[in-house]
C-alpha atoms as a PDB file:
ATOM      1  CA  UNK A   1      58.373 -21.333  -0.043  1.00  0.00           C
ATOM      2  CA  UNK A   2      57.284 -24.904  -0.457  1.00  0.00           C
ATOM      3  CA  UNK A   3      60.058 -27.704   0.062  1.00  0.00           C
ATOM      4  CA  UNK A   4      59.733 -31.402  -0.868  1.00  0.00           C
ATOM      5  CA  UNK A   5      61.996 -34.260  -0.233  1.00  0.00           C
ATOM      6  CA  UNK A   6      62.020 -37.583  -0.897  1.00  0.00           C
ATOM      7  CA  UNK A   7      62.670 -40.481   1.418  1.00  0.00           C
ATOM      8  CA  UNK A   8      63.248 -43.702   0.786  1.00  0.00           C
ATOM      9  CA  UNK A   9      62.053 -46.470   3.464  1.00  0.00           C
ATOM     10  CA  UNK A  10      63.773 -49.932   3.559  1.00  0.00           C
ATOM     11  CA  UNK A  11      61.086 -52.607   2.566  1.00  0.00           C
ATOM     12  CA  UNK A  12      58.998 -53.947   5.350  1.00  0.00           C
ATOM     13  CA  UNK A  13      55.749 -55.464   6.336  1.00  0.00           C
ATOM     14  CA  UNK A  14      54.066 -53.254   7.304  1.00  0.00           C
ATOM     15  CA  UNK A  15      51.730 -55.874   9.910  1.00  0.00           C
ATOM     16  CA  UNK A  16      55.355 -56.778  11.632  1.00  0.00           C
ATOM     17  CA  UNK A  17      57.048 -55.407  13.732  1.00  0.00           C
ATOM     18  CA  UNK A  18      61.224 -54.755  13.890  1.00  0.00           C
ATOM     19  CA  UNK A  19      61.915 -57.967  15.120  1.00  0.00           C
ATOM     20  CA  UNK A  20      59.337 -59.612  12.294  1.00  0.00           C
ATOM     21  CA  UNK A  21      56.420 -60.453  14.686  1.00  0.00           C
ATOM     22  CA  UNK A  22      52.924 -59.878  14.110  1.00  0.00           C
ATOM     23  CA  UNK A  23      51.319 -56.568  15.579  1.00  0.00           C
ATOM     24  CA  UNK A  24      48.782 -56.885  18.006  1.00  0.00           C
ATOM     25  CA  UNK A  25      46.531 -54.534  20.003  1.00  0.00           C
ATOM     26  CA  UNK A  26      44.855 -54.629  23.607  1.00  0.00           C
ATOM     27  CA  UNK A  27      41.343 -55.155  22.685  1.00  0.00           C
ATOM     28  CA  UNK A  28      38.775 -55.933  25.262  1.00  0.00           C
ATOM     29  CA  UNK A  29      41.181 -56.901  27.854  1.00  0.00           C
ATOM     30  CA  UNK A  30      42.968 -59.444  24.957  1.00  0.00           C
ATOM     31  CA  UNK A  31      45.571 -59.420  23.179  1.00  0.00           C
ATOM     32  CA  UNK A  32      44.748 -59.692  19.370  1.00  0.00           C
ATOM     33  CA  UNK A  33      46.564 -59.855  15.693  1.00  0.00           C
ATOM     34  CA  UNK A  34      46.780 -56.026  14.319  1.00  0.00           C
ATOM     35  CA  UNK A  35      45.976 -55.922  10.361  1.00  0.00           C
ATOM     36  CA  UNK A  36      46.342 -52.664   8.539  1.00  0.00           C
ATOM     37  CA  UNK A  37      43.548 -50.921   6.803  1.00  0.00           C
ATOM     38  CA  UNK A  38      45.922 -51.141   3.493  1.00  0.00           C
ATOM     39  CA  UNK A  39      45.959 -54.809   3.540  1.00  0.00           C
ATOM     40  CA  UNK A  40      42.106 -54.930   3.959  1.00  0.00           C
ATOM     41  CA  UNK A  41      41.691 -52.455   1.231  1.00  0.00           C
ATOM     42  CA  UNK A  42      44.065 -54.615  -0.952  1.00  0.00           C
ATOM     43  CA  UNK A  43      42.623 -57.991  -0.020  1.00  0.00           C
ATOM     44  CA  UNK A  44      39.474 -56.437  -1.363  1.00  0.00           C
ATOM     45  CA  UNK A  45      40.782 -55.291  -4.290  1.00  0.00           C
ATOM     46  CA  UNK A  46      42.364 -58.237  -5.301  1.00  0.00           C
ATOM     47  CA  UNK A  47      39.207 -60.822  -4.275  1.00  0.00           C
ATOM     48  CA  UNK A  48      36.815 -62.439  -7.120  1.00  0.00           C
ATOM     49  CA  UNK A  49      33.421 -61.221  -4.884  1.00  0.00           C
ATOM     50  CA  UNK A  50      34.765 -57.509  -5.766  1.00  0.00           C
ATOM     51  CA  UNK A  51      35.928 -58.300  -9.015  1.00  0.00           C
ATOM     52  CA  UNK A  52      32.637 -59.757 -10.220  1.00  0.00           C
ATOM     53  CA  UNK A  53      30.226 -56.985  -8.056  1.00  0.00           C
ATOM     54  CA  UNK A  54      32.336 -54.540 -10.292  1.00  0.00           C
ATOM     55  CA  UNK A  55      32.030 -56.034 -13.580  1.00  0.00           C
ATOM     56  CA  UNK A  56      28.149 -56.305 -13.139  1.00  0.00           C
ATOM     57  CA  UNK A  57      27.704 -52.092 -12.144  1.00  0.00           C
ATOM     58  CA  UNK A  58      29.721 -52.166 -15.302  1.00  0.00           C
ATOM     59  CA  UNK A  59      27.327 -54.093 -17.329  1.00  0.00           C
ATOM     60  CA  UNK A  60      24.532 -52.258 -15.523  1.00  0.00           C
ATOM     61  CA  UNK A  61      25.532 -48.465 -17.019  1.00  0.00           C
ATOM     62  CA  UNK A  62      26.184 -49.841 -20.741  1.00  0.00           C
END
């Protein structure tokens, strides 16, 4: 038997935390900024460098 639910998560930013401050992390005896690997990903998605790299592999295999 196989059961599946749905759940539905208020909207958030995902970098804050509950009180809406950035996350951090103890790094090297520092405190420093947290950013998700989902916001990288996106930023990299969305940036003209990737954009461009893509469109010329593109070009390449016609």
């Amino acid at each position: 038997m196989q059961l599946h639910f749905l759940t539905s998560y208020p909207p958030s930013n995902l970098n804050r935390d509950d009180l809406g401050r950035p996350k951090t992390a103890l790094m090297g005896g520092a405190n420093r900024l947290r950013i998700s690997s989902q916001s990288l990903k996106r930023a990299w998605r969305t940036s003209d460098v990737f954009a461009e790299a893509l469109a010329g592999t593109r070009e390449a295999k016609k």
